[in-house]
Protein backbone atom coordinates (compact mmCIF):
# COMPACT_ATOMS: atom_id res chain seq x y z
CA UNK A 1 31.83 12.76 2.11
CA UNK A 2 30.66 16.43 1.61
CA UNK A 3 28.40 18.03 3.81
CA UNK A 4 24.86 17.53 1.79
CA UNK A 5 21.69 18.61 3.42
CA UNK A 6 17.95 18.53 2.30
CA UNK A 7 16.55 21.64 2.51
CA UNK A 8 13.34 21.22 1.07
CA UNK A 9 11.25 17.36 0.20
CA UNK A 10 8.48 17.08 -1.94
CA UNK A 11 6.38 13.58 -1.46
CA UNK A 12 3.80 11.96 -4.02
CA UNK A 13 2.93 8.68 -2.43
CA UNK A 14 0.26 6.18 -0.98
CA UNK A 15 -0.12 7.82 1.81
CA UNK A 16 -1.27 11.12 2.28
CA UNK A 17 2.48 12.87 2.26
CA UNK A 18 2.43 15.80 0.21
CA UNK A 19 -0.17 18.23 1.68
CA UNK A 20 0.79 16.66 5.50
CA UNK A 21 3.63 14.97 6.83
CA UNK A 22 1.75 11.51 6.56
CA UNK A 23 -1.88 11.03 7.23
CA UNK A 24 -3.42 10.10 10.35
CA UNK A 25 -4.99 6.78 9.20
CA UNK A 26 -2.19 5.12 7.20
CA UNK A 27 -3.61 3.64 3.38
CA UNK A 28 -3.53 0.02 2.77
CA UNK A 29 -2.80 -1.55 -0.55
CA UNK A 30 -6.36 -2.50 -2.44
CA UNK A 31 -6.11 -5.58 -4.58
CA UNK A 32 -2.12 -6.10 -3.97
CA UNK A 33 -1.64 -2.55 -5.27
CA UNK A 34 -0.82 1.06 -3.71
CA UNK A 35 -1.83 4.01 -5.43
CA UNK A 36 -0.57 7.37 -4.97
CA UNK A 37 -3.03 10.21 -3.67
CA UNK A 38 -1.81 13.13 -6.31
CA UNK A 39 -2.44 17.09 -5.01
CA UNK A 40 -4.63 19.77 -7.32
CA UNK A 41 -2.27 19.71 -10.29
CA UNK A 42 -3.78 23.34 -11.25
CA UNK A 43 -2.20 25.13 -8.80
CA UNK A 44 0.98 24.59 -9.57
CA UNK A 45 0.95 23.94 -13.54
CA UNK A 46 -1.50 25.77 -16.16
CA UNK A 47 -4.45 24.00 -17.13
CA UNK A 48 -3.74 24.18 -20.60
CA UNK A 49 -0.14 22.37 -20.62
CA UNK A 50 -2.42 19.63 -18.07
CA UNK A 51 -4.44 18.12 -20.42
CA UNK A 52 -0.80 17.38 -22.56
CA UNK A 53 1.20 15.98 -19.81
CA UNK A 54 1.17 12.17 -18.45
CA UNK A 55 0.26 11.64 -15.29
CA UNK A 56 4.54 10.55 -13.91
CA UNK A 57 5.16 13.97 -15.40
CA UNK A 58 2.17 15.69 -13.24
CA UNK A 59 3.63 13.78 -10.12
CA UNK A 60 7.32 14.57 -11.18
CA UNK A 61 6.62 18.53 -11.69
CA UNK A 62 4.26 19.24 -8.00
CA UNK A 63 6.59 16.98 -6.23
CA UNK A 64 9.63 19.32 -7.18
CA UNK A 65 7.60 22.47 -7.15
CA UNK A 66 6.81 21.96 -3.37
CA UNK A 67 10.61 20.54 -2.32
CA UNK A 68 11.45 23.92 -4.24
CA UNK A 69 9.01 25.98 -2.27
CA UNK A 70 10.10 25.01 0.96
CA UNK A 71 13.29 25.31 0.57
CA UNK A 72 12.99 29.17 -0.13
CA UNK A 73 13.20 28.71 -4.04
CA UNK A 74 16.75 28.59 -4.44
CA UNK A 75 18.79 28.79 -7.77
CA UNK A 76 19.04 25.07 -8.75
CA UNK A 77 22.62 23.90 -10.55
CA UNK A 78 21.61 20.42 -11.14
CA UNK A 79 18.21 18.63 -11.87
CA UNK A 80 19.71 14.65 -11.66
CA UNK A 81 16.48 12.18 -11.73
CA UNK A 82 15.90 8.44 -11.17
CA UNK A 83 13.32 6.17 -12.58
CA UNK A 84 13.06 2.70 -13.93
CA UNK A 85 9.62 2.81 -15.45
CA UNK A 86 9.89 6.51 -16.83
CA UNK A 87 6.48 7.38 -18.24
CA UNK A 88 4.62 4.03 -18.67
CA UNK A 89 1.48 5.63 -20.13
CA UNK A 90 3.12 7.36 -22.73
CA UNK A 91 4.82 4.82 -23.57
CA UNK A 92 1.82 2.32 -23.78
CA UNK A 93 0.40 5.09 -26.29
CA UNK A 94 3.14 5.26 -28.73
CA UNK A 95 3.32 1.65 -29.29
CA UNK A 96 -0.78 1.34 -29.60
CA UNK A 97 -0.06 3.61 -32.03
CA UNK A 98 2.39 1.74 -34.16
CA UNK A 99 -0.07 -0.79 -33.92
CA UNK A 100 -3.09 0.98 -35.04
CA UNK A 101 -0.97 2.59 -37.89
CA UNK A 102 0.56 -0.15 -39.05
CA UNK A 103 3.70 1.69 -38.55
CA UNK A 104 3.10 4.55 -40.59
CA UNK A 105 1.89 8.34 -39.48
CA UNK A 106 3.77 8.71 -36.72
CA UNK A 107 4.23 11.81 -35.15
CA UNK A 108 7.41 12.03 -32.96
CA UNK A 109 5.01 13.66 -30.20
CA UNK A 110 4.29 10.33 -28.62
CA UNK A 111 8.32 9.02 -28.55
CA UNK A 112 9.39 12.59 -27.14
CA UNK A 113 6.67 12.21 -24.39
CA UNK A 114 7.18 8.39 -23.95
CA UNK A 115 11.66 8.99 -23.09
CA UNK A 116 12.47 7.84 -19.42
CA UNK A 117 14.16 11.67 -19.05
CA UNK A 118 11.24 13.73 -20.48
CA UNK A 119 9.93 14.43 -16.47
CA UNK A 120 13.43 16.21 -15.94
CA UNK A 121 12.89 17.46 -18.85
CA UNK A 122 9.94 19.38 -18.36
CA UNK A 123 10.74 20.19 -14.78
CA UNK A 124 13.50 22.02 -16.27
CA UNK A 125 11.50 23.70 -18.50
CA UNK A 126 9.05 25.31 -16.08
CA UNK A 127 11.23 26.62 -14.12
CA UNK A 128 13.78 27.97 -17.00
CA UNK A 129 16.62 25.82 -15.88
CA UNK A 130 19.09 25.10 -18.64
CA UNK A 131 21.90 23.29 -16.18
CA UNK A 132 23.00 20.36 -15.98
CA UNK A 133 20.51 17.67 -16.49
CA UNK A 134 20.50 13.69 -16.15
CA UNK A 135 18.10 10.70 -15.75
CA UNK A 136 19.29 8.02 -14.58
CA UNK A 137 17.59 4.06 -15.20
CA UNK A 138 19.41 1.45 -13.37
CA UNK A 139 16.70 -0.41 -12.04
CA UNK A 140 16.13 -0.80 -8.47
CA UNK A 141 18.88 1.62 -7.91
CA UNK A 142 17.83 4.28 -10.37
CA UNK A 143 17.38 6.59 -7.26
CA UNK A 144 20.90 5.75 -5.92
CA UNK A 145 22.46 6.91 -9.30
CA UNK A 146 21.04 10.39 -9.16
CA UNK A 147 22.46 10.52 -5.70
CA UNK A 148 25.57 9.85 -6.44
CA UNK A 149 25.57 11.79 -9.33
CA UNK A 150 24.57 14.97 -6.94
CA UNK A 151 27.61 13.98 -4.20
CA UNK A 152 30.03 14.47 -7.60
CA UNK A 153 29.00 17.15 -8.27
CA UNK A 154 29.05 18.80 -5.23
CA UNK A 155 32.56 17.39 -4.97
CA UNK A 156 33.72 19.23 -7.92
CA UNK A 157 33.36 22.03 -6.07
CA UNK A 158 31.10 24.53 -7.86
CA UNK A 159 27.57 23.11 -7.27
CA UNK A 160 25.58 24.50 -4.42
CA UNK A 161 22.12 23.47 -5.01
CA UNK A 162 20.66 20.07 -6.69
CA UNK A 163 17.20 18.85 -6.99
CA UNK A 164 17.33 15.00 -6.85
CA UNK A 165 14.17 12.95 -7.74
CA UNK A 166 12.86 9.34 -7.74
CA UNK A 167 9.62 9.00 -9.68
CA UNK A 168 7.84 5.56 -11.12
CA UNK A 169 4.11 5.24 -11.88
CA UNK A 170 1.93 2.77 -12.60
CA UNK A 171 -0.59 1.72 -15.22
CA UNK A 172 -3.61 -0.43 -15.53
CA UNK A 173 -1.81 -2.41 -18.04
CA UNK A 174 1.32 -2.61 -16.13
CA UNK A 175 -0.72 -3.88 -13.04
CA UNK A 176 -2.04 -6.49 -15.25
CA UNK A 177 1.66 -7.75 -16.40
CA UNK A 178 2.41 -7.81 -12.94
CA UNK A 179 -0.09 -9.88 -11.84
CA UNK A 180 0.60 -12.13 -14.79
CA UNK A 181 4.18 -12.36 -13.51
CA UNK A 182 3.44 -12.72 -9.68
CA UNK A 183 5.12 -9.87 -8.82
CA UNK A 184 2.24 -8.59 -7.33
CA UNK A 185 0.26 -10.18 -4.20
CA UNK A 186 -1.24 -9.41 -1.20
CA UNK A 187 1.73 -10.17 0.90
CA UNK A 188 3.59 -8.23 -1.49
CA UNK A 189 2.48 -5.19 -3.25
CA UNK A 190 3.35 -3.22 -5.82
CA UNK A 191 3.93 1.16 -5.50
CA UNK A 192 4.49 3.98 -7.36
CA UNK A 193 5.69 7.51 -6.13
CA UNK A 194 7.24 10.68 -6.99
CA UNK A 195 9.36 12.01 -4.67
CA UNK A 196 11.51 15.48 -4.98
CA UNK A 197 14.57 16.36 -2.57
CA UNK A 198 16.39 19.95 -2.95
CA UNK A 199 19.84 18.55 -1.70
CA UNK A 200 22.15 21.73 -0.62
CA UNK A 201 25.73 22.15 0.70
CA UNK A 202 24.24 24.98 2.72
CA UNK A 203 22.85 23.92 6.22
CA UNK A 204 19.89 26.57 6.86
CA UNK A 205 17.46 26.32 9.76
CA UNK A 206 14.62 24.68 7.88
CA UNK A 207 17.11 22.37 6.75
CA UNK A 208 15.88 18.35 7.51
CA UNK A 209 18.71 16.21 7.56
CA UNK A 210 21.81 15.55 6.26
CA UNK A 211 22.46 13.43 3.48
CA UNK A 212 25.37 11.20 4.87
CA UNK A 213 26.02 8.50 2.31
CA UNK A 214 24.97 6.40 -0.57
CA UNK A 215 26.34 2.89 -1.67
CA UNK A 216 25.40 0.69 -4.11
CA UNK A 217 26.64 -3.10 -3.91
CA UNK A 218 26.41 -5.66 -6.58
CA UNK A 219 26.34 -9.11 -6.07
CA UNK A 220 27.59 -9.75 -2.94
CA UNK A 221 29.79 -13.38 -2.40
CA UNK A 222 28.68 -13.80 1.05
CA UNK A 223 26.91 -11.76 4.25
CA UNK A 224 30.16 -11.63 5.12
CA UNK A 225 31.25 -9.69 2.10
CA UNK A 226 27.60 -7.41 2.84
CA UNK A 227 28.59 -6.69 5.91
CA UNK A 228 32.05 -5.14 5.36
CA UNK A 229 30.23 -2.82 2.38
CA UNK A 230 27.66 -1.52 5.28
CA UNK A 231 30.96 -0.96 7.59
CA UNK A 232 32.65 0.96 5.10
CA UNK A 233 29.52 3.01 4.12
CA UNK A 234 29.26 3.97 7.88
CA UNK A 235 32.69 4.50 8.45
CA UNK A 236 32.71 6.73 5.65
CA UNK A 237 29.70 8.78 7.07
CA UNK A 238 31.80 9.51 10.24
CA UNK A 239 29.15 7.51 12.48
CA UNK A 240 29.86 3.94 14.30
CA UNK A 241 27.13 0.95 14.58
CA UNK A 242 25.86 1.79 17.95
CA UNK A 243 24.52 5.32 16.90
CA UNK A 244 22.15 3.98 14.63
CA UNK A 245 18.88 4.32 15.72
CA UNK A 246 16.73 3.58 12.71
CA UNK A 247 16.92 0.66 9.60
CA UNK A 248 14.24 1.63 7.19
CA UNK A 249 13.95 -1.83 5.16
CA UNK A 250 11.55 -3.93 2.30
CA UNK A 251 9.97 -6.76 2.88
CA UNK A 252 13.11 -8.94 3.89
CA UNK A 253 15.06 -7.06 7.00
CA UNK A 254 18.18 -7.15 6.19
CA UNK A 255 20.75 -10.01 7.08
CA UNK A 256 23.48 -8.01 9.12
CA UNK A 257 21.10 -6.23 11.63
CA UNK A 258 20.93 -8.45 14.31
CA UNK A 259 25.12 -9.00 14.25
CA UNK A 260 26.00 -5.35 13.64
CA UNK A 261 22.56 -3.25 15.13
CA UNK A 262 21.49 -5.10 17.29
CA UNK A 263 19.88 -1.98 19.51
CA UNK A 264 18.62 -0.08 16.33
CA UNK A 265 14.77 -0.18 15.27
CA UNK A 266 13.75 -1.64 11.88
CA UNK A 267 10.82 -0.73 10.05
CA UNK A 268 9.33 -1.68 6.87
CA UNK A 269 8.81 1.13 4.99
CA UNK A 270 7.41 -0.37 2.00
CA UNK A 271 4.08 -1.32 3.62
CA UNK A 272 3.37 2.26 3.31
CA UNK A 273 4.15 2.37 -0.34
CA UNK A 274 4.26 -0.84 -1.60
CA UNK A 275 7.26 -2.47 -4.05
CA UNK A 276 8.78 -0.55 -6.83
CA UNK A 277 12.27 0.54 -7.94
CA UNK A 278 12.36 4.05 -6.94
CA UNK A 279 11.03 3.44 -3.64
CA UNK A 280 13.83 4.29 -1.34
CA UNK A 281 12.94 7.97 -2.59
CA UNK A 282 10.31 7.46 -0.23
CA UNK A 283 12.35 6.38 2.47
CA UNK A 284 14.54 9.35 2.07
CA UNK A 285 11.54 11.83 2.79
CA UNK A 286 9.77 9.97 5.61
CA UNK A 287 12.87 9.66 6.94
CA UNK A 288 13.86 12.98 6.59
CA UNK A 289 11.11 13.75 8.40
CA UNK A 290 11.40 11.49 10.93
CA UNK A 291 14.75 13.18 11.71
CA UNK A 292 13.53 16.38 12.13
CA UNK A 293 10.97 15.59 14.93
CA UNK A 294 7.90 14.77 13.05
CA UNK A 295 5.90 14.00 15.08
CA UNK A 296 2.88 12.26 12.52
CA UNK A 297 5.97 10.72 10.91
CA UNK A 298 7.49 9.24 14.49
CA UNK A 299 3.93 7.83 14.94
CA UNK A 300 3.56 6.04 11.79
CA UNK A 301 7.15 4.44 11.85
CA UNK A 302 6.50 3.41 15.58
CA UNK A 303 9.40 5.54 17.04
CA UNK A 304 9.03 7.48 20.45
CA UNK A 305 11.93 9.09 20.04
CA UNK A 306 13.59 11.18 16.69
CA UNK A 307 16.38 9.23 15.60
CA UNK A 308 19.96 10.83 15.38
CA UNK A 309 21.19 8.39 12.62
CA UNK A 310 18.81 6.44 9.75
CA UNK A 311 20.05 3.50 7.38
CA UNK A 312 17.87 3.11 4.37
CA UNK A 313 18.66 -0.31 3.20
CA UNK A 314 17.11 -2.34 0.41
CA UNK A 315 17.91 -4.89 -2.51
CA UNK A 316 16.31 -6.75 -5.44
CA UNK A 317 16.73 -10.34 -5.35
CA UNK A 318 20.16 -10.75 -3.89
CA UNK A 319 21.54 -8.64 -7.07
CA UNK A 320 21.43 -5.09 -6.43
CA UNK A 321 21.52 -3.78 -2.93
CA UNK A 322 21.69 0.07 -1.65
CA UNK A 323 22.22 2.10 1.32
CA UNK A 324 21.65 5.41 2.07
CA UNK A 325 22.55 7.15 5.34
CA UNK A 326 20.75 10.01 6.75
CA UNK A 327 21.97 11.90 9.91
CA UNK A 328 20.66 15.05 11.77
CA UNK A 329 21.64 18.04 10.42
């Protein structure tokens, strides 16, 4: 594993994580549904490209203008992106359209703008990046492909800077078909989030944490089977079970931390930003933060203490499970 640090973290969530650390009264899903408290879009894009962009897009371009900021605006090689959803509105627009038009008239405005990659896209654009560029949609581990996109390419030796980003949004339509399909309740919301990471092979003093490992697993036969992928992802980040401090989890904790953690803390991170694939983009930052002494952060994930070593674990029903490792710089 290469040495990876985050340098710089930009946070579009629930709770109140991009102008602070995390608020000081923590936001509570409203009708089974979080929704994410967005910054003053004007100062960081012109009002007149605004009124043109969708609203994942808005989130996707502040949240990587602030990770960018603080981490001293370096020169980016990579923009690698992860979203399931990509821009929902946009793509509710195009097909009204078809609709309305009884598919004729089209103007390829609305299918450009509707594309799960157009938030890299444009974040390339602003900021006159013409590198390499990918989105990734995998589902619930959308986020984990970008990661491990970024570790490759920092492997191959002539990367030195990446911005890695996990953005979904929501709609009122989409809340509806969620409803419809009981993915949504009040044990159980649903999120959204944009969330922006300048990942670095450069340790500076601002840096946050270090990035220590990502795995994905599919399908696992058995817990058994689970627990020797976990093992192996550990192994791999040079750290051993007992220096674990921290499991950030979903709604189910996971099935090996009793046998293999037993003294590490577990927290549910997604009652602070509900359900939704990209959502481990918001562990990464809280945790981040979390690592670096945060003190708001520590408070709102119940820790006394700022954990050496964090496990960000999570899965979608038994199928797809991820974990991502996060150590002290």
């Amino acid at each position: 594993m290469e040495k990876i640090y985050i340098n710089g973290i930009g946070n579009i969530s629930p709770q109140n994580t991009f102008d602070e650390s995390i608020g000081e009264k923590l936001v509570k899903s409203v009708d089974s549904f979080f929704v994410c408290q967005e910054p003053q879009y004007k100062q960081f894009i012109q009002r007149k490209l605004l009124r043109r962009m969708s609203r994942a897009v808005r989130m996707g371009l502040a949240a990587a203008h602030k990770s960018l900021k603080e981490a001293k605006d370096p020169a980016i090689d990579a923009i690698v992106t992860g979203t399931a959803w990509g821009c929902v509105k946009d793509t509710e627009k195009f097909l009204e359209t078809i609709i309305e038009n009884n598919e004729q008239y089209l103007t390829p405005t609305a299918f450009v703008q509707s594309t799960h990659n157009t938030v890299a896209g444009q974040i390339a654009l602003m900021h006159h990046n013409n590198c390499y560029n990918m989105s990734y949609v995998q589902g619930s581990v959308s986020f984990e492909s970008a990661l491990i996109d970024a570790i490759l390419l920092f492997k191959d030796g002539n990367t030195q800077n990446v911005l890695a980003a996990g953005i979904d949004e929501q709609t009122d339509q989409l809340k509806i078909l969620l409803k419809r399909l009981t993915c949504a309740r009040e044990s159980y919301p649903m999120g959204e989030g944009a969330a922006c990471f300048v990942l670095s092979n450069r340790k500076e003093e601002f840096s946050y944490a270090k990035l220590a490992g990502v795995k994905m697993i599919y399908r696992p036969k058995n817990i058994r089977a689970l627990e020797n992928h976990v093992k192996s992802a550990i192994d791999n980040a040079n750290i051993t079970p007992d220096q674990v401090n921290l499991i950030l989890t979903g709604y189910a904790p996971p099935p090996f931390a009793k046998s293999m953690f037993p003294d590490a803390q577990l927290f549910n991170y997604k009652q602070l930003c509900g359900e939704y694939p990209t959502s481990t983009a918001f562990a990464m930052a809280i945790g981040a933060k979390a690592i670096q002494n945060d003190e708001k952060t520590k408070k709102a994930l119940g820790l006394k203490h700022s954990p050496n070593n964090i496990i960000i674990y999570n899965q979608a029903e038994n199928i797809h499970h991820s974990i991502i490792i996060l150590s002290k710089a």
